[in-house]
C-alpha atoms as a PDB file:
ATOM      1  CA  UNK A   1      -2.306  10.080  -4.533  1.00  0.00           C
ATOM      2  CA  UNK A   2      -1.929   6.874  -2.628  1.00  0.00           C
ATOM      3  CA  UNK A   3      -4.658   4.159  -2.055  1.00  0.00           C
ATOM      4  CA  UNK A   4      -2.750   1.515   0.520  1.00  0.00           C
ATOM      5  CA  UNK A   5      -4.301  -1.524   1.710  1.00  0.00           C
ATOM      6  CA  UNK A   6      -4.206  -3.395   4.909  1.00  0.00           C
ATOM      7  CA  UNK A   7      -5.602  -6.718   6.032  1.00  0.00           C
ATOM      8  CA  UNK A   8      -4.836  -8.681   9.774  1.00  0.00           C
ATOM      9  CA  UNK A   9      -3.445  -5.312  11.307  1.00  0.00           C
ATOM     10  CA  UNK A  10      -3.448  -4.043  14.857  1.00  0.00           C
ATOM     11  CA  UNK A  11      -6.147  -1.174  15.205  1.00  0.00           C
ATOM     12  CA  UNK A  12      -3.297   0.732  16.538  1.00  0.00           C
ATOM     13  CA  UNK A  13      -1.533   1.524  13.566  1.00  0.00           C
ATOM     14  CA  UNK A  14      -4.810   1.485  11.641  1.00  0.00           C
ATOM     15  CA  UNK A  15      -5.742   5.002  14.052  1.00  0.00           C
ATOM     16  CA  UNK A  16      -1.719   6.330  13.312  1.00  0.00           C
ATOM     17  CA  UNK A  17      -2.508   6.083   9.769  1.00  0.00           C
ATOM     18  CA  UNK A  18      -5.904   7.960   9.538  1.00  0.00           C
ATOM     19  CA  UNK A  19      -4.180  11.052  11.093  1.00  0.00           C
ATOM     20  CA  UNK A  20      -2.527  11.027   7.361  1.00  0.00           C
ATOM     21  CA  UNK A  21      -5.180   9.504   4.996  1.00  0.00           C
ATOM     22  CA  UNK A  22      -8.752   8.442   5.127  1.00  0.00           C
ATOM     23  CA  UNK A  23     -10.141   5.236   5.783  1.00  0.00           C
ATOM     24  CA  UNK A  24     -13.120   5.487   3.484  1.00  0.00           C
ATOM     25  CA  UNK A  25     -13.315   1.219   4.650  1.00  0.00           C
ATOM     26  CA  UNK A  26     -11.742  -0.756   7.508  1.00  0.00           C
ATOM     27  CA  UNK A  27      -8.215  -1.144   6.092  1.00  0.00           C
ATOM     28  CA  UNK A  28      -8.777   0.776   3.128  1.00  0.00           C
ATOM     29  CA  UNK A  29      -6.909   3.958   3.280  1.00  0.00           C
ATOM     30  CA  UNK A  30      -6.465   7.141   0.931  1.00  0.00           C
ATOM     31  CA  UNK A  31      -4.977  10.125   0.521  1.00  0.00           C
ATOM     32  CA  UNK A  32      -2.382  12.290  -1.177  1.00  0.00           C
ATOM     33  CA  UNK A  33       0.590  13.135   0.628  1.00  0.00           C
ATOM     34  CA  UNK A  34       4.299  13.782  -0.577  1.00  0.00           C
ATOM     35  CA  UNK A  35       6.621  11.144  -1.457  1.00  0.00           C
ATOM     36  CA  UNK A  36       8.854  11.266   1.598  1.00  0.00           C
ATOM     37  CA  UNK A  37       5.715  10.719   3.949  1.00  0.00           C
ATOM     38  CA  UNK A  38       4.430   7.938   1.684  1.00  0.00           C
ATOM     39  CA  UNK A  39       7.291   6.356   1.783  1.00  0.00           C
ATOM     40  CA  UNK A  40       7.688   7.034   5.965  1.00  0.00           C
ATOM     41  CA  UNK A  41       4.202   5.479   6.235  1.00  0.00           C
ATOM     42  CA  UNK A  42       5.179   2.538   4.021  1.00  0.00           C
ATOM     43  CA  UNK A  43       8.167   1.847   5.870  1.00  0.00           C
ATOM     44  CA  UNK A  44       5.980   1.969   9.458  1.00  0.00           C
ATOM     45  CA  UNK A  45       2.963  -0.121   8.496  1.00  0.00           C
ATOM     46  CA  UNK A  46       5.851  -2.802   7.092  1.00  0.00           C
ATOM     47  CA  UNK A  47       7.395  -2.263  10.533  1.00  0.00           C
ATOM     48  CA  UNK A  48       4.441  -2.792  12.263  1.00  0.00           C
ATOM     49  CA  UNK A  49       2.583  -5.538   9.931  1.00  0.00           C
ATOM     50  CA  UNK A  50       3.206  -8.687  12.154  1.00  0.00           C
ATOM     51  CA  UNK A  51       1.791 -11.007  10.225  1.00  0.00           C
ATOM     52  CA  UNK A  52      -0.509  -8.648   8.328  1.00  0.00           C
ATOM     53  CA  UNK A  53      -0.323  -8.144   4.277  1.00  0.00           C
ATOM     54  CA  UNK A  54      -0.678  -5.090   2.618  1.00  0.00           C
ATOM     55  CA  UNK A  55      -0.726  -2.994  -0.926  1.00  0.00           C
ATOM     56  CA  UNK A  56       0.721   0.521  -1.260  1.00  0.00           C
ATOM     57  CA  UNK A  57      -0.511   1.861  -4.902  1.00  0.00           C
ATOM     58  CA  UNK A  58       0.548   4.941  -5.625  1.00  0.00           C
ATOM     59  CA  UNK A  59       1.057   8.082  -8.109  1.00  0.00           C
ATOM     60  CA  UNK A  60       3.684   7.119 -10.765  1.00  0.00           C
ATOM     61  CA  UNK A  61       5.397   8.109 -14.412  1.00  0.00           C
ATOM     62  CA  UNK A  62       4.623   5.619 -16.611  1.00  0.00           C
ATOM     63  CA  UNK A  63       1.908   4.042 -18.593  1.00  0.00           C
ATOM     64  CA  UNK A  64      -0.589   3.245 -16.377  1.00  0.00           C
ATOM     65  CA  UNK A  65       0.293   5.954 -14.097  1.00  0.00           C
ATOM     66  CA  UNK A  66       0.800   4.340 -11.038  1.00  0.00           C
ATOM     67  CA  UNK A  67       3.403   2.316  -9.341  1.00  0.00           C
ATOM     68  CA  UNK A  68       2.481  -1.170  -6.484  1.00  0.00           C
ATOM     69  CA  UNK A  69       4.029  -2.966  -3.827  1.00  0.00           C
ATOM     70  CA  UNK A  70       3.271  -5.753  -1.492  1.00  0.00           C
ATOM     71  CA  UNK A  71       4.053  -6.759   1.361  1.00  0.00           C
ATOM     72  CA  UNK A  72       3.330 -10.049   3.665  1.00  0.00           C
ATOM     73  CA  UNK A  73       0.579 -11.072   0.536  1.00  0.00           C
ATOM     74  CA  UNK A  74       2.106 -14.698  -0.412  1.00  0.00           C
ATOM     75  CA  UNK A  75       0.072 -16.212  -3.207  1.00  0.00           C
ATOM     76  CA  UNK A  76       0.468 -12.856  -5.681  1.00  0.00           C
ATOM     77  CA  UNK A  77       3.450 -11.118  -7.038  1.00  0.00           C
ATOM     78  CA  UNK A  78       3.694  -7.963  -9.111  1.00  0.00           C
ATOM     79  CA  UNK A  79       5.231  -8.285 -12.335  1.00  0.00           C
ATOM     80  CA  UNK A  80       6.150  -5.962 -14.933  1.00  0.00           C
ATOM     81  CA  UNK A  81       5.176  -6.619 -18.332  1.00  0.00           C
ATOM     82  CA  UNK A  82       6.497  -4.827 -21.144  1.00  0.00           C
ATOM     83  CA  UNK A  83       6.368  -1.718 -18.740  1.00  0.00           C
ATOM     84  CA  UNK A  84       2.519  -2.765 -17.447  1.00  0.00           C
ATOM     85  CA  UNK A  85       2.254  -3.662 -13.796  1.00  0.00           C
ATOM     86  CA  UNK A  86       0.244  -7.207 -13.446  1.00  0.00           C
ATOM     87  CA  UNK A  87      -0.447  -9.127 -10.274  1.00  0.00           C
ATOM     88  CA  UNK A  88       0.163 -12.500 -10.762  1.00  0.00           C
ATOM     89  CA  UNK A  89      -2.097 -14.914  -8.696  1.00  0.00           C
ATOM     90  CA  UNK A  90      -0.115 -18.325  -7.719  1.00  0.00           C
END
């Protein structure tokens, strides 16, 4: 499962992405789809940001289950703590 979330984005590539996951709120999106089209999708919307931010959270091994990046988001940085994921807010 993925959960990715976009913020200053062009509708365009809002509409691409809802033919692959849902958009339960603007710029929210979710849905479970294999690793090589999660990371295809990633790899677009960072393509496409501009000077947009966004969060990809997905399905992971590990304690907490899940894995993060960012992208374009300047005042917070993931770090890993003793194997935990944390978002650090400068």
């Amino acid at each position: 499962m993925i959960v990715l979330i976009l913020e200053r984005v062009s509708t365009g590539l809002r509409g691409e992405l809802t033919r692959w996951l849902l958009e339960p709120k603007a710029g929210v999106f979710v849905g479970d789809v294999s690793a090589l089209v999660r990371e295809k999708l990633w790899e677009k919307v960072c393509r496409e940001m501009k000077d947009g931010a966004g969060m990809l959270l997905h399905s992971a091994e590990g304690e907490q289950g899940l894995a993060m990046r960012l992208w374009g988001i300047r005042d917070r940085t993931i770090v890993d703590y003793e194997g935990l994921w944390l978002i650090r807010k400068s």
